[in-house]
Protein backbone atom coordinates (compact mmCIF):
# COMPACT_ATOMS: atom_id res chain seq x y z
CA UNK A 1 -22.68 -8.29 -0.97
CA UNK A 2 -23.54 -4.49 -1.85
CA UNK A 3 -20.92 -3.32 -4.08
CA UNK A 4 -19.74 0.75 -2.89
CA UNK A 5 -16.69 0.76 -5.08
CA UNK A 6 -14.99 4.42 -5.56
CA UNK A 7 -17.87 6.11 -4.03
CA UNK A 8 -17.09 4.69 -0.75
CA UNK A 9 -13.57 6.76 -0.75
CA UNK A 10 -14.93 9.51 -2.30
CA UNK A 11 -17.62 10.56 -0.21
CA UNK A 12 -15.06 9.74 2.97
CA UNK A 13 -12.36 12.17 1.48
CA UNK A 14 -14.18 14.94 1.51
CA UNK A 15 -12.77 17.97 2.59
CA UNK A 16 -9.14 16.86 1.99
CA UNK A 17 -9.93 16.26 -1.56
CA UNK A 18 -11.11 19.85 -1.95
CA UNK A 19 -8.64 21.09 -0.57
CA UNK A 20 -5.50 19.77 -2.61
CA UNK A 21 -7.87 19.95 -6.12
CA UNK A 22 -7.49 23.74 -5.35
CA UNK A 23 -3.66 23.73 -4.37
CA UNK A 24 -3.35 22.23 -7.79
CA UNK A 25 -0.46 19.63 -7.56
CA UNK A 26 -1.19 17.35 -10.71
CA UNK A 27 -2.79 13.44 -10.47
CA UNK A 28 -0.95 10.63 -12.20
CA UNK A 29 1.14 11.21 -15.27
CA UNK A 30 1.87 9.06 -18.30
CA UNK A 31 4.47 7.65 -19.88
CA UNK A 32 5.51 5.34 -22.44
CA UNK A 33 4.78 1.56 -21.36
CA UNK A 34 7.48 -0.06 -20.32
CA UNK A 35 9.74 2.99 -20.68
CA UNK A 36 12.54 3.33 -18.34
CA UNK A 37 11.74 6.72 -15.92
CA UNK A 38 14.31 9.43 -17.84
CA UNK A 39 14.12 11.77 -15.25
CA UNK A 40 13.54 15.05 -17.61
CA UNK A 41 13.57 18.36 -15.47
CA UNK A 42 10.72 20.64 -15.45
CA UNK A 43 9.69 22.35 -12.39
CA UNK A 44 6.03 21.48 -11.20
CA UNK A 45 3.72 24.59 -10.73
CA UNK A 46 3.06 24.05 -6.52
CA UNK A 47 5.55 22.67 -4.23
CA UNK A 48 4.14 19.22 -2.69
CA UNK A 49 5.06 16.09 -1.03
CA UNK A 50 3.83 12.65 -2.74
CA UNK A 51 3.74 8.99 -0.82
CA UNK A 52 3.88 6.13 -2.99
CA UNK A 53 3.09 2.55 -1.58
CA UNK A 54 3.23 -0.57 -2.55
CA UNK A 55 2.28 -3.32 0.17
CA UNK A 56 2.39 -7.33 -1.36
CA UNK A 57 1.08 -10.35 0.77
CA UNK A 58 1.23 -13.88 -0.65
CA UNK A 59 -0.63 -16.96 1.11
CA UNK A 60 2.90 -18.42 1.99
CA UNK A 61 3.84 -15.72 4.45
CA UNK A 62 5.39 -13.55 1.89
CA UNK A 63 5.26 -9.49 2.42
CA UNK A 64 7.31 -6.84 0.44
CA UNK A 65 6.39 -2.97 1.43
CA UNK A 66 7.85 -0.06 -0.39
CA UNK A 67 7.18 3.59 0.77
CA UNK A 68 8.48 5.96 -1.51
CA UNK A 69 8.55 9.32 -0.07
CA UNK A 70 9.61 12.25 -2.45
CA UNK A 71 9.11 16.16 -1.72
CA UNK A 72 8.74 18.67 -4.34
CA UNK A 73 9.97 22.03 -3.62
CA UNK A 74 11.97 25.13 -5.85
CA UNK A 75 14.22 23.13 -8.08
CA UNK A 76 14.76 19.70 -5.83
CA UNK A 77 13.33 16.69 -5.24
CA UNK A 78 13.85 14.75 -1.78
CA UNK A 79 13.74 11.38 -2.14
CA UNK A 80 13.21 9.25 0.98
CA UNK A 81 12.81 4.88 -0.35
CA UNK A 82 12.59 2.24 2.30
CA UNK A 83 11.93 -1.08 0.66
CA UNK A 84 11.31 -4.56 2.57
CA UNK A 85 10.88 -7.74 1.74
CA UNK A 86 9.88 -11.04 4.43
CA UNK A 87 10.23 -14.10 2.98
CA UNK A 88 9.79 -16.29 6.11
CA UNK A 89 12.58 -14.60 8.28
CA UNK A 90 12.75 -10.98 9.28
CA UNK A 91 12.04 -8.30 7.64
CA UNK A 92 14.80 -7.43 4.84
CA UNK A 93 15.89 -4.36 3.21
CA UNK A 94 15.97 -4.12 -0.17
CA UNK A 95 16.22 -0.52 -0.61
CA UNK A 96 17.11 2.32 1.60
CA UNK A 97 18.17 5.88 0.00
CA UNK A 98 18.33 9.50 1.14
CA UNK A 99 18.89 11.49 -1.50
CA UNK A 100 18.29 15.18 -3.30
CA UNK A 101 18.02 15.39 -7.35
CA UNK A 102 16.71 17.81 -9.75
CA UNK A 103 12.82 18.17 -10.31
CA UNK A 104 11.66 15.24 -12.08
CA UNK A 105 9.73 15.77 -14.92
CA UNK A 106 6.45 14.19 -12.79
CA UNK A 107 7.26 14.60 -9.45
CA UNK A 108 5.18 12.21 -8.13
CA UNK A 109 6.47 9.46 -10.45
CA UNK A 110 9.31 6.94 -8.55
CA UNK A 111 12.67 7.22 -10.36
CA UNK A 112 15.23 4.49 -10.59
CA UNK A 113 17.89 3.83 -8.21
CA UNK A 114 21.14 2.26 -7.98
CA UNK A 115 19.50 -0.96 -6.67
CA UNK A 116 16.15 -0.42 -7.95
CA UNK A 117 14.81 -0.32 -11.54
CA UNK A 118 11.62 0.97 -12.35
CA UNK A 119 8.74 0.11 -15.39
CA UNK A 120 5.49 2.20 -15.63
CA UNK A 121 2.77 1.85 -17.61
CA UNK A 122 0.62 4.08 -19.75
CA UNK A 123 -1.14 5.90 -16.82
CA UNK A 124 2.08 6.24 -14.37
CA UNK A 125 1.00 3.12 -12.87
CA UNK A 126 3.90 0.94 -11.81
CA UNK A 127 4.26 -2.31 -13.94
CA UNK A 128 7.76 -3.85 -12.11
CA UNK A 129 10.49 -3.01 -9.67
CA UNK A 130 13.83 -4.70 -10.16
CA UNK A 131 15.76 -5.10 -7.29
CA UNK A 132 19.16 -5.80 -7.81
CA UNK A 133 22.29 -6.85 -6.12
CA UNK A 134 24.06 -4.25 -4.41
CA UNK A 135 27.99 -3.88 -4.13
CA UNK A 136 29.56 -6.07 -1.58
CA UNK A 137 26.25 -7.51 -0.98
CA UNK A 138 24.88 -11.27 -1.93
CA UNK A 139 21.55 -11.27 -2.91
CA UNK A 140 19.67 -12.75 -5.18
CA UNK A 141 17.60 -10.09 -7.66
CA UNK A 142 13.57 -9.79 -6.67
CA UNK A 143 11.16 -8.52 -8.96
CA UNK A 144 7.71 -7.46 -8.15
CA UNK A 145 5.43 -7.86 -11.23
CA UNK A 146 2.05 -5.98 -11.25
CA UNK A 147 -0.54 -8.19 -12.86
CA UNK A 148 -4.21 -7.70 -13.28
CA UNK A 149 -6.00 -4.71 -11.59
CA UNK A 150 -9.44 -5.60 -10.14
CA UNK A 151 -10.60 -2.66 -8.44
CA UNK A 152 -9.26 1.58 -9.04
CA UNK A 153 -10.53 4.06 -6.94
CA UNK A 154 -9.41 7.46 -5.73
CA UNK A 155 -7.85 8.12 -2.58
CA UNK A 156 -8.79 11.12 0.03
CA UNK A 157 -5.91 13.20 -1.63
CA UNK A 158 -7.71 12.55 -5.11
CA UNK A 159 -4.51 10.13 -6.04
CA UNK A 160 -5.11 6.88 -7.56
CA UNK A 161 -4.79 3.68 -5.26
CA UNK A 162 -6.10 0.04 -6.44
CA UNK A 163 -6.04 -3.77 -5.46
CA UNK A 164 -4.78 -6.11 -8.34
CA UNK A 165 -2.81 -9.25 -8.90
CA UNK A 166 0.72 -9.81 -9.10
CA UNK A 167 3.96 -12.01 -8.38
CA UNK A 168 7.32 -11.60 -6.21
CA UNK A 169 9.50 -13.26 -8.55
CA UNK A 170 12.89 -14.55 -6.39
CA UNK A 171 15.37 -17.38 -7.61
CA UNK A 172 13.15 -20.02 -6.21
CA UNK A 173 10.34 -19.01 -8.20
CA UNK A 174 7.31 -16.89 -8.54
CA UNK A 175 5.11 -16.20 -5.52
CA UNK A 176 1.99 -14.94 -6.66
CA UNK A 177 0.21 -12.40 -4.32
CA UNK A 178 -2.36 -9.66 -3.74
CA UNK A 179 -0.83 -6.26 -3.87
CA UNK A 180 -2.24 -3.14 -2.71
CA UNK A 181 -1.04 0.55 -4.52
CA UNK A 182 -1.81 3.75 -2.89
CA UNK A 183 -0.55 7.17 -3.79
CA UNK A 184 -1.02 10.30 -1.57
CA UNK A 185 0.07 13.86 -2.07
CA UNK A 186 -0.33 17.50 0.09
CA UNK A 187 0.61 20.83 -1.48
CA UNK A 188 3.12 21.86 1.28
CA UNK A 189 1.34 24.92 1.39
CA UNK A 190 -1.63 23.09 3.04
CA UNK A 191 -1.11 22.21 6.84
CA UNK A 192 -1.04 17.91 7.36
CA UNK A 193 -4.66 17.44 8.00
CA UNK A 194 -4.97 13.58 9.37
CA UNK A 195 -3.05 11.20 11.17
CA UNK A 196 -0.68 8.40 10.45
CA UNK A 197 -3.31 5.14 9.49
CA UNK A 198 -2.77 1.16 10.02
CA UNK A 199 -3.11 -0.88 6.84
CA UNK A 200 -4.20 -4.72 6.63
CA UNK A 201 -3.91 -6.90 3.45
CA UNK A 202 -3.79 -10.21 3.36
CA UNK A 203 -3.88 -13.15 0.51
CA UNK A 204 -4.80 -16.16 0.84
CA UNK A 205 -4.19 -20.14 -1.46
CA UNK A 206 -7.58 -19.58 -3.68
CA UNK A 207 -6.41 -16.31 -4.68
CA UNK A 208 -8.75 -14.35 -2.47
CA UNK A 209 -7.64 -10.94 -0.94
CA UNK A 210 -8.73 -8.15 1.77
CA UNK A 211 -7.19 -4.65 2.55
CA UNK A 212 -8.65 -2.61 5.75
CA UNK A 213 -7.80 0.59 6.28
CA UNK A 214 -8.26 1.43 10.49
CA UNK A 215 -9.93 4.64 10.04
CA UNK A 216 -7.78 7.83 11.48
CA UNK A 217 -9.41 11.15 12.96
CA UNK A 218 -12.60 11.84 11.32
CA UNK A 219 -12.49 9.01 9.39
CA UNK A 220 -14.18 5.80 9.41
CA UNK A 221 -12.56 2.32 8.67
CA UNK A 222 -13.19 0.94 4.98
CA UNK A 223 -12.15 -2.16 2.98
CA UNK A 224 -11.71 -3.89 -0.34
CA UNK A 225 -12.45 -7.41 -0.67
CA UNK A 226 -11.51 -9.81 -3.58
CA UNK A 227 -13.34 -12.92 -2.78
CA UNK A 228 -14.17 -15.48 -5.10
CA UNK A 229 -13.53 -13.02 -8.05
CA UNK A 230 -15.96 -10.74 -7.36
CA UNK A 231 -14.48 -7.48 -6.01
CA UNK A 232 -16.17 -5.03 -3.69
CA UNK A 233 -15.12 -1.76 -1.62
CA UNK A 234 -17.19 -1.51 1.71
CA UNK A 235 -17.20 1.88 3.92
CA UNK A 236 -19.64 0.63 6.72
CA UNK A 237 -16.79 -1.41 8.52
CA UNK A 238 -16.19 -2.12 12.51
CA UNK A 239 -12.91 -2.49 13.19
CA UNK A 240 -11.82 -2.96 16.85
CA UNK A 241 -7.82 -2.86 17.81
CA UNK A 242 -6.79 -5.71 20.07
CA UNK A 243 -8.46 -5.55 23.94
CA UNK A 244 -5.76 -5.54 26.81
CA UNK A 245 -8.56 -6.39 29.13
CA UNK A 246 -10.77 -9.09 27.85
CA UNK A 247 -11.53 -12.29 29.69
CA UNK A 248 -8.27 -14.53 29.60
CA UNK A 249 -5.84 -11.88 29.88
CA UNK A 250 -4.03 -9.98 26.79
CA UNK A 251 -5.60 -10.67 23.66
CA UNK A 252 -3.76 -9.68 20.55
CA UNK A 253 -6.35 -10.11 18.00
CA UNK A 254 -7.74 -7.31 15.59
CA UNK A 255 -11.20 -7.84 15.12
CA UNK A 256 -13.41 -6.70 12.13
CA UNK A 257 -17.11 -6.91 10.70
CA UNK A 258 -18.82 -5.24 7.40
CA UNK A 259 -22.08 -4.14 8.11
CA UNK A 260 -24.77 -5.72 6.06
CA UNK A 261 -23.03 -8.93 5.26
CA UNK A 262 -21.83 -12.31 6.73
CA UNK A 263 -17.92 -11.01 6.52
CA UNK A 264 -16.13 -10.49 9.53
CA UNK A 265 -13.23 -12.30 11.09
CA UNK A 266 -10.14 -11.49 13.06
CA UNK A 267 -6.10 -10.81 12.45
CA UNK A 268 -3.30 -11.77 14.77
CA UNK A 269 0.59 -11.18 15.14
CA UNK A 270 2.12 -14.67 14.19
CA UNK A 271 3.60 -16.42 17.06
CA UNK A 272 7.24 -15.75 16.69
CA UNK A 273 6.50 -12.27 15.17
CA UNK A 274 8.52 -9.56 17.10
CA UNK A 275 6.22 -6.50 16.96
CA UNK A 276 9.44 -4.17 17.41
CA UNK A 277 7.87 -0.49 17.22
CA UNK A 278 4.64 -1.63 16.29
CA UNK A 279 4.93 0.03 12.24
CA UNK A 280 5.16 -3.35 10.29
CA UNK A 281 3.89 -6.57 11.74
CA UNK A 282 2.85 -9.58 9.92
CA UNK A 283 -0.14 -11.47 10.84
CA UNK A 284 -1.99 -14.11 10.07
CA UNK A 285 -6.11 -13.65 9.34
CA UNK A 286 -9.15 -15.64 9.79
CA UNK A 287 -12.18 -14.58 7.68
CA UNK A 288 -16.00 -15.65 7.95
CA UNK A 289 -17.56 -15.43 4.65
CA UNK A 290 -21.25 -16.97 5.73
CA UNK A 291 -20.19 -20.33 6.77
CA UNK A 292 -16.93 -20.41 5.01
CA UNK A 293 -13.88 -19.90 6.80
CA UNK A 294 -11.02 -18.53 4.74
CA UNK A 295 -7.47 -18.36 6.14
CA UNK A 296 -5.17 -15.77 5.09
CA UNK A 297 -1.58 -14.75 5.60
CA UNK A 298 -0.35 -10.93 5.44
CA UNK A 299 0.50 -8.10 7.65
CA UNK A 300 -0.26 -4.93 9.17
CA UNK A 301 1.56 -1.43 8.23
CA UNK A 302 1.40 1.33 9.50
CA UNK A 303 0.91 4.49 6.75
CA UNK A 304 1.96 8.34 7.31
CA UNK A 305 -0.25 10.88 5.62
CA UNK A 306 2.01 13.02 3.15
């Protein structure tokens, strides 16, 4: 395998990268390790909007997404969380709030709620979420526990996003999981330049992961593989969305090959997956690695641009 890494992403942001390095909105801030977000108010210099997400697939079928939403403008933020969390069943909510609050000392950093705590590390990144039982509510508490991070690049807004390790802990025990991180942000004065874009990760039992991104207008598809231990970021990828008309009637199957190598395979809906409106759907993925065939469970989301 040819390894692209961050050069991939950078060369296929391109414009949109420009553009929002001269708006100005800061990248990632810092804080103290382990330090619980204070909330501090200072007023950023350029109102923005910043998307945080956080999408987790274990081998067993489990999938937690959180999209953290939060708009910078004057003197408030708007905060906009939708958690989830399938452990077998439906998709669950974890967290769901609407809210307005004061600046935040780094806007683009995800502030605590009443059912959610938050840990960050040095560089902003995002060591845990706490979940925690909410009034008049049983549920056990779920943490999700960022472990190892095997590949950092920068995203087409020139925000961080990487593919690492990590665990859903639950009162049954620790699932451990491949979880995906992507930050975006837009100065608000800068019109929405691209489309909403489909996500795919998936983990599998050996610890192996994969992440394709279905490429949006202008853009091509990419992915980020973590086979074996050795981690790679590919930008030459065919991706082709499922085929209504293909011999045998309806065929549900996303189908996907990286130029230049033996990797390809295909994703599917699970059987008794109900694909409501078609935004979060987990699936089930078959990879070709040479002769190997590797099995993986995840799921497919579908990602607005900020």
């Amino acid at each position: 395998m040819g390894r692209a890494g961050g050069d991939v992403i950078g060369r296929w942001a391109g414009a949109a990268l420009v553009l929002f390095a001269c708006a100005g909105p800061p990248p990632d801030g810092t804080a103290d390790s382990g330090e619980e977000i204070a909330g501090a108010s200072l007023t950023p210099a350029v109102d923005a909007r910043y998307l945080t997400h956080l999408l987790f697939a274990a081998d067993d079928g489990t999938a937690f997404i959180g999209s953290f939403d939060q708009t910078a403008e004057g003197e408030e933020l708007r905060l906009d969380y939708d958690v989830r969390l399938s452990d077998g069943d439906a998709w669950r909510s974890l967290v769901r709030t609407h809210d307005t609050v004061s600046v935040a000392r780094a806007a683009w950093r995800l502030l605590p709620t009443p059912a959610m705590a938050v840990r960050v590390g040095d560089a902003g990144q995002v060591v845990s979420l706490l979940f925690r039982e909410r009034e008049g509510e049983d549920l056990d508490p779920v943490r999700l526990v960022a472990g190892e991070e095997v590949s950092v690049w920068t995203g087409p807004t020139g925000q961080r996003e990487s593919l690492g390790l990590a665990a859903l802990e639950m009162s049954d025990g620790a699932v451990p999981g491949i979880l995906f991180f992507r930050r975006a942000a837009r100065a608000l004065s800068i019109p929405v330049a691209s489309t909403d874009g489909r996500t795919f990760v998936f983990a599998d039992s050996l610890g192996n992961g994969l992440i394709v991104h279905a490429g949006t207008v202008g853009q091509p598809a990419v992915a980020h593989t973590w086979l074996h231990g050795v981690e790679a970021a590919w930008g030459d990828v065919t991706l082709e969305s499922p085929d209504p008309g293909r011999t045998g009637g309806s065929d549900p199957a996303w189908r996907f090959e990286i130029s230049g190598t033996t990797v390809r395979g295909s994703f599917r809906p699970l059987m008794d997956e109900d694909p409501g409106d078609g935004t979060l759907i987990r699936m089930e993925a078959t990879v070709y690695v040479g002769t190997e065939v590797l099995h993986f469970n995840g799921f497919a989301a579908t990602l607005p641009s900020p």
